[in-house]
N, C-alpha and C. Protein backbone atom coordinates (compact mmCIF):
# COMPACT_ATOMS: atom_id res chain seq x y z
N UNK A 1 -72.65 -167.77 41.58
CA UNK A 1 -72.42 -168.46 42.83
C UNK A 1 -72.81 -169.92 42.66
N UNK A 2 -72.15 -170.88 43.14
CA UNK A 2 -72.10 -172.20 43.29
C UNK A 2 -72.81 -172.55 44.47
N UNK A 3 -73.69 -173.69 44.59
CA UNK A 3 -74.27 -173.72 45.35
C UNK A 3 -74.62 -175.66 45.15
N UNK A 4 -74.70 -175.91 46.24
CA UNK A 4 -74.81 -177.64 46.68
C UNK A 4 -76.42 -178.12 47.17
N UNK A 5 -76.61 -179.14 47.39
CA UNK A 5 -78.07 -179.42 48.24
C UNK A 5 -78.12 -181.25 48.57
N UNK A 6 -78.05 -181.45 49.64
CA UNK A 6 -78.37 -182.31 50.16
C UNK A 6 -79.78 -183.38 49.67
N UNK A 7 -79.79 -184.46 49.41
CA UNK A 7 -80.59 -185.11 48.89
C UNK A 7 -80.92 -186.31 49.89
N UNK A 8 -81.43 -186.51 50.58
CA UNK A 8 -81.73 -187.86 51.46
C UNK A 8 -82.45 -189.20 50.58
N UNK A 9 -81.49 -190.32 50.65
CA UNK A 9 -82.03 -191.19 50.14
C UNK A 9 -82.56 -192.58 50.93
N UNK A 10 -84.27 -192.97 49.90
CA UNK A 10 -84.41 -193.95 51.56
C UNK A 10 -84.89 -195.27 50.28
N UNK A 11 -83.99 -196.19 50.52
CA UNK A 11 -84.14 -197.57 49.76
C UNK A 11 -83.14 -197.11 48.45
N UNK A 12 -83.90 -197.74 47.58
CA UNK A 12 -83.69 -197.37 46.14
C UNK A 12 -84.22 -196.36 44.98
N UNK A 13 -84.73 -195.45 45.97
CA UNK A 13 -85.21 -194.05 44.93
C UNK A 13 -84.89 -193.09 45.80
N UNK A 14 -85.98 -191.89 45.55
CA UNK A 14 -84.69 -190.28 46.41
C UNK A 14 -86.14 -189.64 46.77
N UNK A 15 -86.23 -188.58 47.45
CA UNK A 15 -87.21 -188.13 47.89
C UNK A 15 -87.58 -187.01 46.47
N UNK A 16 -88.95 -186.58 46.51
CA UNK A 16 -89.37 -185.78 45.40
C UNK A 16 -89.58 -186.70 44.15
N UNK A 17 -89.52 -185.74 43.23
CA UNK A 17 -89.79 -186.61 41.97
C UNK A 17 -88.40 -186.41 41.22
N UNK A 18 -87.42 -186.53 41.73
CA UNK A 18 -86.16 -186.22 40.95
C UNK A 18 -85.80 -187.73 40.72
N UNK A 19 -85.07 -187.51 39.99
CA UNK A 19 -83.90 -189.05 39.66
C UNK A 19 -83.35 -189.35 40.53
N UNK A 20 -83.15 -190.61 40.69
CA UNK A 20 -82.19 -191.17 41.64
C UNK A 20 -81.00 -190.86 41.47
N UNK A 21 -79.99 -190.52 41.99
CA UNK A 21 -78.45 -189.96 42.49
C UNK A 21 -77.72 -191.29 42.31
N UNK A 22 -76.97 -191.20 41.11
CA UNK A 22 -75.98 -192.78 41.12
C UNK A 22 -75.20 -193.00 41.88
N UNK A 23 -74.54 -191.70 42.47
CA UNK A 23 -73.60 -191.37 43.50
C UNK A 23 -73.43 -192.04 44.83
N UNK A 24 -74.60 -192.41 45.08
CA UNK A 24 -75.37 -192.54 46.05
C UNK A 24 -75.48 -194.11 46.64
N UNK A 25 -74.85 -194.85 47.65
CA UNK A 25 -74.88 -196.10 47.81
C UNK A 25 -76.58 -196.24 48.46
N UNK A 26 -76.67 -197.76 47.64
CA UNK A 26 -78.03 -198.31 48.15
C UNK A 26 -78.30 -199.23 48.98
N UNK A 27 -77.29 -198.74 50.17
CA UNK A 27 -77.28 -199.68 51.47
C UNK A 27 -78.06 -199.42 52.54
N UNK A 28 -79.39 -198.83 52.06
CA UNK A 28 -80.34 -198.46 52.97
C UNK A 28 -80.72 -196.54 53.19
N UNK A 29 -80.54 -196.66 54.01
CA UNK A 29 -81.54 -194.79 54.40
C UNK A 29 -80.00 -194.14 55.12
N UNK A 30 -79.58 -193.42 53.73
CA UNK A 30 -78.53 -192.97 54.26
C UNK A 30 -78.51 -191.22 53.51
N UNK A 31 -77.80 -190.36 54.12
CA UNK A 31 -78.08 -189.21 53.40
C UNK A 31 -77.17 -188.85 52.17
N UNK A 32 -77.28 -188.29 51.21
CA UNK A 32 -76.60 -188.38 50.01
C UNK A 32 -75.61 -187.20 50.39
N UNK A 33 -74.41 -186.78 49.93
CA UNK A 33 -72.81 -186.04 49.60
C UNK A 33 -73.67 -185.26 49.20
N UNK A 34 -73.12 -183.61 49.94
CA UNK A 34 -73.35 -182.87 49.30
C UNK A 34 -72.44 -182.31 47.86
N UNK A 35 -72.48 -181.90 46.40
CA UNK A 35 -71.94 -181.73 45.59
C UNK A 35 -70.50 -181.47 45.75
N UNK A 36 -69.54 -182.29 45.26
CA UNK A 36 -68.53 -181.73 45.32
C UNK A 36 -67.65 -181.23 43.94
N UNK A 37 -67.30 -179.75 44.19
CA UNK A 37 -66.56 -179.30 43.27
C UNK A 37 -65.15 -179.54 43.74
N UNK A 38 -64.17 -179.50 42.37
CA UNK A 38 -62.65 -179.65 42.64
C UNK A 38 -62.35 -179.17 41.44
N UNK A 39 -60.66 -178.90 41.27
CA UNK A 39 -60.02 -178.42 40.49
C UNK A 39 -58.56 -179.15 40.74
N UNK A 40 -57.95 -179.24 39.32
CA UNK A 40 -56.66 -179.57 39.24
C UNK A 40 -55.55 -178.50 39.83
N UNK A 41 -56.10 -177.35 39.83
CA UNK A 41 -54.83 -176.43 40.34
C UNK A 41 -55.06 -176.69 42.10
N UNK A 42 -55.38 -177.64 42.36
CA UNK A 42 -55.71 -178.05 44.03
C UNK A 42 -55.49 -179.23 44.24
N UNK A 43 -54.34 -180.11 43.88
CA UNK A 43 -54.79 -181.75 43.47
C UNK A 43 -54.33 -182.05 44.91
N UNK A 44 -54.97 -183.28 45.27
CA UNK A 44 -54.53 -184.31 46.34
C UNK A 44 -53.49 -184.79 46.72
N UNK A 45 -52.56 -185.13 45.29
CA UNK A 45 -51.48 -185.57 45.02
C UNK A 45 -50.41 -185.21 43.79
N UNK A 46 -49.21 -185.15 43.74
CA UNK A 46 -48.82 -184.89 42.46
C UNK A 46 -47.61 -185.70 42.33
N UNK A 47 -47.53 -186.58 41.60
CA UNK A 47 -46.27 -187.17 40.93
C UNK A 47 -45.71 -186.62 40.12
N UNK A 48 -44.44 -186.35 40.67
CA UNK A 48 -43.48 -185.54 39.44
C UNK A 48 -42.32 -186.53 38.71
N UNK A 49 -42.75 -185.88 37.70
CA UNK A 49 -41.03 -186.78 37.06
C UNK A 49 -40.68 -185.97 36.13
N UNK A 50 -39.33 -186.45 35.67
CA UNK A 50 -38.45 -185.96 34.27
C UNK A 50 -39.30 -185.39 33.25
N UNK A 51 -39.56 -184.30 32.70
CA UNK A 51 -40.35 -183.94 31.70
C UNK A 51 -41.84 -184.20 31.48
N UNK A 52 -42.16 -184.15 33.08
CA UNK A 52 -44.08 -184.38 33.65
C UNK A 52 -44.85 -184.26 34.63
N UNK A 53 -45.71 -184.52 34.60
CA UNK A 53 -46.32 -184.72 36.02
C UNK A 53 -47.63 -185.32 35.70
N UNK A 54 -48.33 -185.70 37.13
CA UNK A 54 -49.66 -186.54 37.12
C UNK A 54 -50.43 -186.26 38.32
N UNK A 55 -51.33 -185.46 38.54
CA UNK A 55 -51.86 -184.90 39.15
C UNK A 55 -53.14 -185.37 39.52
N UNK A 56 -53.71 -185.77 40.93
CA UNK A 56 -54.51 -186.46 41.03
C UNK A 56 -55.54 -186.06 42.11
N UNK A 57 -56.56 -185.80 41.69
CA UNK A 57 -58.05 -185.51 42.91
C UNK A 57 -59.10 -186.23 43.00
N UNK A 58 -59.02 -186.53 44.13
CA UNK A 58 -60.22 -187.66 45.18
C UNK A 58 -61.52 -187.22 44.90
N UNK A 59 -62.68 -187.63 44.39
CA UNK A 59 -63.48 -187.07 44.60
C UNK A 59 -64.66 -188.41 45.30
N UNK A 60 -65.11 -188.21 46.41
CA UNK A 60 -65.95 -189.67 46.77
C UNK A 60 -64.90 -190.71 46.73
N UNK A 61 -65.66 -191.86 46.29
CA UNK A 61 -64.52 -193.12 45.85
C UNK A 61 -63.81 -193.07 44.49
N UNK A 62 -63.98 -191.58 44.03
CA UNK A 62 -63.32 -191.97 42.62
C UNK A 62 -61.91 -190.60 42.50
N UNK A 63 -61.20 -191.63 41.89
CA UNK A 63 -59.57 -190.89 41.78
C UNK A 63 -59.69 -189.97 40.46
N UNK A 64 -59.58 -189.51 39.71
CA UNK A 64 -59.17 -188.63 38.65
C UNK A 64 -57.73 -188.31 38.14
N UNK A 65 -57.50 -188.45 37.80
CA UNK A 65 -56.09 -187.92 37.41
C UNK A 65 -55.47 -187.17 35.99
N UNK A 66 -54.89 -186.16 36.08
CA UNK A 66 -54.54 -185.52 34.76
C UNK A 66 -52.61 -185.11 34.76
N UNK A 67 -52.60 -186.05 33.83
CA UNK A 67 -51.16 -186.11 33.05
C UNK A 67 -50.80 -185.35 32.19
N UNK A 68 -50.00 -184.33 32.51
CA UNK A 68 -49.18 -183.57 31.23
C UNK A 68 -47.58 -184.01 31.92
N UNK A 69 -47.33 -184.11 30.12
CA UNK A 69 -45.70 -184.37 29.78
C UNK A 69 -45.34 -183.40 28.78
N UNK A 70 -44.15 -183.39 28.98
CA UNK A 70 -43.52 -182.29 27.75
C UNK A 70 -42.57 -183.04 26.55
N UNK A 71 -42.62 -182.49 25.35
CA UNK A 71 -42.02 -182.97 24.23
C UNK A 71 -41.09 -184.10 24.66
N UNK A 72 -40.23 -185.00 24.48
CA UNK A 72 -39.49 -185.88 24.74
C UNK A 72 -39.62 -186.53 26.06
N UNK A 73 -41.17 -186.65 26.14
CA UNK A 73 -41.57 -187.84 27.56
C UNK A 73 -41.89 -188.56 27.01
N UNK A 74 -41.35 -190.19 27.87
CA UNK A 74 -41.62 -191.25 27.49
C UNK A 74 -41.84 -192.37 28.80
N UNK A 75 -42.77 -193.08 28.93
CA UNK A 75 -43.14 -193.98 29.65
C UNK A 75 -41.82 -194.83 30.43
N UNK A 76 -40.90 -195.65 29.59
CA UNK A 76 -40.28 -196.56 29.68
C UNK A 76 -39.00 -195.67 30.03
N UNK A 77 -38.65 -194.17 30.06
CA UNK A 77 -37.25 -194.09 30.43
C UNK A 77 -37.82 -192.97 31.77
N UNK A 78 -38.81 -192.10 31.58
CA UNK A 78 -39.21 -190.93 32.59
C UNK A 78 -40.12 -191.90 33.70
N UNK A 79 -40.80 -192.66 33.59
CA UNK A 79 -41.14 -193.60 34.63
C UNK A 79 -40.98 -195.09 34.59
N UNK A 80 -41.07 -196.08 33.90
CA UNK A 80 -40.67 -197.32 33.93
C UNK A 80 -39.46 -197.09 34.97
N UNK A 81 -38.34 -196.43 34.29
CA UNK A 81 -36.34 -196.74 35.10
C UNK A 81 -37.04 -196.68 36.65
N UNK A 82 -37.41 -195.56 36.99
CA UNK A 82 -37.09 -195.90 38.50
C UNK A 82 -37.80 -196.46 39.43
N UNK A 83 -38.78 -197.12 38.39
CA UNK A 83 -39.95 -198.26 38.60
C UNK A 83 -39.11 -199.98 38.28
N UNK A 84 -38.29 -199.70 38.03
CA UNK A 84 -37.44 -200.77 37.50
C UNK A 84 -38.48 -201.83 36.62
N UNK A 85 -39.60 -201.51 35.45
CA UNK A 85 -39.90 -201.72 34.64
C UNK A 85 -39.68 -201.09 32.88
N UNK A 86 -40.03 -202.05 32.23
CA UNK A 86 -40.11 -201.64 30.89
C UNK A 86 -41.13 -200.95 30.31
N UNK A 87 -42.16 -201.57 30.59
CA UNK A 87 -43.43 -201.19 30.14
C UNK A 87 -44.41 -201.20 31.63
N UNK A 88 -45.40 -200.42 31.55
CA UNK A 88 -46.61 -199.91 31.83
C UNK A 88 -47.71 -201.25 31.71
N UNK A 89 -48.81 -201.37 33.19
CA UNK A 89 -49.22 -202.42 33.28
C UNK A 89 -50.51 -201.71 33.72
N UNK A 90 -50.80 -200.89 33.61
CA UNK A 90 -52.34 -200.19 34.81
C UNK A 90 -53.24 -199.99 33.39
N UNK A 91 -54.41 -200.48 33.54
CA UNK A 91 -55.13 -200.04 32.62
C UNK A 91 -55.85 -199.10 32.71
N UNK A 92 -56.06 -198.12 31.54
CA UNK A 92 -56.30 -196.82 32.32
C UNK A 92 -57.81 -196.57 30.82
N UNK A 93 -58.42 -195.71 31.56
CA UNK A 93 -59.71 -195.02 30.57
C UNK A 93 -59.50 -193.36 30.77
N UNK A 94 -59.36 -192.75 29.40
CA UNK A 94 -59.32 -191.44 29.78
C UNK A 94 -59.56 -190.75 28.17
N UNK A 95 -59.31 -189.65 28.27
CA UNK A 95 -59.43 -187.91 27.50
C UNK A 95 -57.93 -187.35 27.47
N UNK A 96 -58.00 -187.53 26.00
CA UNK A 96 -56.91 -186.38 25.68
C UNK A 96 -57.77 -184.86 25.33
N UNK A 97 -56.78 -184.07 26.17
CA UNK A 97 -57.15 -182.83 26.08
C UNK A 97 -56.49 -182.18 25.30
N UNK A 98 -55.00 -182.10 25.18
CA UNK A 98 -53.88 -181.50 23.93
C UNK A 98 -52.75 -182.24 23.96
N UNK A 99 -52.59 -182.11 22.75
CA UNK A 99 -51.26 -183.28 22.21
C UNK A 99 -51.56 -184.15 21.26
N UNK A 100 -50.68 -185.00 21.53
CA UNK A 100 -50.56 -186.37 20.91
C UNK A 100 -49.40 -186.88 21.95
N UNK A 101 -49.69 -188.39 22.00
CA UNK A 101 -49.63 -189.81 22.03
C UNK A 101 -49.47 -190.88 22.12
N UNK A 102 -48.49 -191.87 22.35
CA UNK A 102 -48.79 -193.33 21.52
C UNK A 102 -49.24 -194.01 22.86
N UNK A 103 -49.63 -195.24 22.51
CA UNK A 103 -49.70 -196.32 23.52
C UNK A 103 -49.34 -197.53 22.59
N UNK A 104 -47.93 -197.66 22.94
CA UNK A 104 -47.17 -199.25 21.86
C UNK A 104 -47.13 -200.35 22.62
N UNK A 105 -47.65 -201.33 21.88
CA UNK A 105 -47.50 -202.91 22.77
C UNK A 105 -46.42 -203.41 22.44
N UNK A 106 -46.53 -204.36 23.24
CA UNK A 106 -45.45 -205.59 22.93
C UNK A 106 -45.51 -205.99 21.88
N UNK A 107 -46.49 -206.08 21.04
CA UNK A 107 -46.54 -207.26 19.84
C UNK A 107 -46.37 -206.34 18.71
N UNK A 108 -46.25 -205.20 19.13
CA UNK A 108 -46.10 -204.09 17.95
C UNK A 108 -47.32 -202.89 17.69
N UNK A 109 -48.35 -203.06 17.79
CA UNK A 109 -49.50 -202.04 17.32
C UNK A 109 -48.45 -200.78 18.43
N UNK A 110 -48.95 -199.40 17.95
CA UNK A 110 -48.52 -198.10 18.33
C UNK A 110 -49.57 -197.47 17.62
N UNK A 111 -50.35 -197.18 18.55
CA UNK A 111 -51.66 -196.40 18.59
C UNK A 111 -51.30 -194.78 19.16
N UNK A 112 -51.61 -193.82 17.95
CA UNK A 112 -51.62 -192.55 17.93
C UNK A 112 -53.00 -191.84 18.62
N UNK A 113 -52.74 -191.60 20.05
CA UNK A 113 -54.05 -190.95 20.61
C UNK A 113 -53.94 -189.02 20.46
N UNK A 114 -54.87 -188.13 20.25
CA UNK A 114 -54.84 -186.98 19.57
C UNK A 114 -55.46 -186.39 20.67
N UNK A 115 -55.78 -184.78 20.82
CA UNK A 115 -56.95 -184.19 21.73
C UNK A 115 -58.44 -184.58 20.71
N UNK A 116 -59.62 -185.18 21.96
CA UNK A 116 -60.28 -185.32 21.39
C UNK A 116 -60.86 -186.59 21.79
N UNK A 117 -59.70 -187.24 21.89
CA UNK A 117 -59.99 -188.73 21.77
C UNK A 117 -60.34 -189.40 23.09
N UNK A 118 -61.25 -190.06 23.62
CA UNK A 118 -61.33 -191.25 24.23
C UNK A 118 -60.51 -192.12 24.43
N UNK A 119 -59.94 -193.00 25.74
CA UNK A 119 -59.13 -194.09 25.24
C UNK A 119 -59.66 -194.77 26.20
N UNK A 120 -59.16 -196.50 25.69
CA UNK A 120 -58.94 -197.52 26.83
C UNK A 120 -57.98 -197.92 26.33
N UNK A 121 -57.07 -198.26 27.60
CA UNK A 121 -55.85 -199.28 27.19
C UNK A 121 -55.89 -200.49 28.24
N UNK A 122 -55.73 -201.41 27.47
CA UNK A 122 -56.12 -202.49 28.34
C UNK A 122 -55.08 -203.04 29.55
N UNK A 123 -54.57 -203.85 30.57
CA UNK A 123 -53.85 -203.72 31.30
C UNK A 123 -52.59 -204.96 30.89
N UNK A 124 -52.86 -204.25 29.34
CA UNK A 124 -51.36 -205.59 29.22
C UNK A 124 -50.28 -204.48 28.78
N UNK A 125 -48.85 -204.68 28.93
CA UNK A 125 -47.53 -204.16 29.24
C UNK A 125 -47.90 -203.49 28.09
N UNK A 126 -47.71 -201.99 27.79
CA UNK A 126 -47.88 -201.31 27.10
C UNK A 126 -46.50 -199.79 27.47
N UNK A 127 -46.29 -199.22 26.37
CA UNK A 127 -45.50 -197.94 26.47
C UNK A 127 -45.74 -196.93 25.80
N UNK A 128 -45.35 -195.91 26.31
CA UNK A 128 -46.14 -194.56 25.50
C UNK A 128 -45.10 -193.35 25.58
N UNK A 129 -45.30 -192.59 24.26
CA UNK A 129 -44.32 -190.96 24.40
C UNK A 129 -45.07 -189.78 23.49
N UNK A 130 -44.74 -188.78 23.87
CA UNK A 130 -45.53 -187.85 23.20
C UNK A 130 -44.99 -187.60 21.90
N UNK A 131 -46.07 -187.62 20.95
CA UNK A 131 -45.97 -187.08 19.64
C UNK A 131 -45.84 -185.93 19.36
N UNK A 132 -44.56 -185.20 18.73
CA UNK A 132 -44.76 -184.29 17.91
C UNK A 132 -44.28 -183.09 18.97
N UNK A 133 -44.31 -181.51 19.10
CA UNK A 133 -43.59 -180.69 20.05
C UNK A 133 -44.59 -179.95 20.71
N UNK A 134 -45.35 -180.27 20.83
CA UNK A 134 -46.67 -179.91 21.43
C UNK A 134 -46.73 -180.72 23.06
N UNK A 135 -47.12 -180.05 24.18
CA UNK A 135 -46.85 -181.08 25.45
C UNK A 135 -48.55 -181.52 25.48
N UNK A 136 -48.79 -182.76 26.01
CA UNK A 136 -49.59 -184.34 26.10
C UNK A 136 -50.21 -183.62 27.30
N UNK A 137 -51.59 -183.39 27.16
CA UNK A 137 -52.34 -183.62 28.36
C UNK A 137 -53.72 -184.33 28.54
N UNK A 138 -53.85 -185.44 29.97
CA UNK A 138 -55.04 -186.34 29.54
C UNK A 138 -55.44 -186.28 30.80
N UNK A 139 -56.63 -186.28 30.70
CA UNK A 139 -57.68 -187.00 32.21
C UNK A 139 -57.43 -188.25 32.07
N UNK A 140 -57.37 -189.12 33.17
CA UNK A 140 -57.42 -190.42 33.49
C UNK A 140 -58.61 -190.95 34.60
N UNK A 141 -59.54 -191.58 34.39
CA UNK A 141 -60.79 -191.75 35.07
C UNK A 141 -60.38 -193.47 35.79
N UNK A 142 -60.08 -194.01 34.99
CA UNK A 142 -59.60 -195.38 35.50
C UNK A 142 -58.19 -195.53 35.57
N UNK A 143 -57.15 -196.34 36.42
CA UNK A 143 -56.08 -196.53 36.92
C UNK A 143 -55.05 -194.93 37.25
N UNK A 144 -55.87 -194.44 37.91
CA UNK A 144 -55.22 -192.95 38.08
C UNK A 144 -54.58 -193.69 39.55
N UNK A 145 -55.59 -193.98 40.50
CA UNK A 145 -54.39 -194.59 41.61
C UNK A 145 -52.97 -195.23 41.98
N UNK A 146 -53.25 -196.56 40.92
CA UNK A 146 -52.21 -196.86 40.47
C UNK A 146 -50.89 -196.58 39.57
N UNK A 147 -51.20 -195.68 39.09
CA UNK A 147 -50.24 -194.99 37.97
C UNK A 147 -48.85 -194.38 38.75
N UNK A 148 -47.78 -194.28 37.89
CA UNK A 148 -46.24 -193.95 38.09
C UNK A 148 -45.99 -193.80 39.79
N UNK A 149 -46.22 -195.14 40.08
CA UNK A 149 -46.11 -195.49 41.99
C UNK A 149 -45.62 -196.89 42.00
């Protein structure tokens, strides 16, 4: 059983001898969120497209988002076209979970991301497609709001 607990915070520390709650704004004597659990098979939102989707849950002030595409998805024709862009501009921080990859710039680098991996991509025009016949799935912690909208 899952279970939550309320934490009251007064200034800049927490009651008891526990750690302070980062969660937690320090705009005075306010009571802290109780725990929240979520799941992707429950998302907030879901963007669908051609050979994908992007699935996205609120949690507090922070967005989440998890992207799976299938073999022959690609940035610039499954979302750029009806974005009437070429390339991808949101900079995003995330986790590959399975797959592979790329994130190609303009100037040429094409960076092979794997499960496993960490990423940042920075917020300059960038494009991406999955490697290999295996379908691409990633958490996205930063620019999940903004993404294929």
């Amino acid at each position: 059983m899952r279970t939550s607990e309320t934490i009251y915070v007064v200034g800049h520390g927490c009651t008891g001898s526990r750690p302070r709650n980062p969660w937690v704004s320090m705009s005075g004597v306010q009571p802290a969120t109780d725990m929240i659990l979520r799941r992707f098979e429950e998302p907030d939102e879901v963007r669908e497209m051609t050979l994908g989707l992007f699935e996205l849950v609120r949690l507090g002030n922070m967005t989440v988002g998890r992207a799976t595409y299938q073999p022959g998805w690609r940035w610039s024709v499954h979302v750029g076209a009806r974005l009437g862009q070429q390339r991808c501009t949101v900079e995003h921080v995330g986790l590959v979970i399975a797959g592979a990859a790329t994130a190609a710039f303009a100037d040429g680098r094409v960076i092979e991301m794997r499960a496993g991996d960490l990423f940042y991509i920075p917020p300059e025009p960038h494009d991406s497609w999955v490697v290999g016949e295996q379908p691409y799935v990633s958490l996205h912690f930063l620019g999940a709001d903004h993404y294929a909208k």
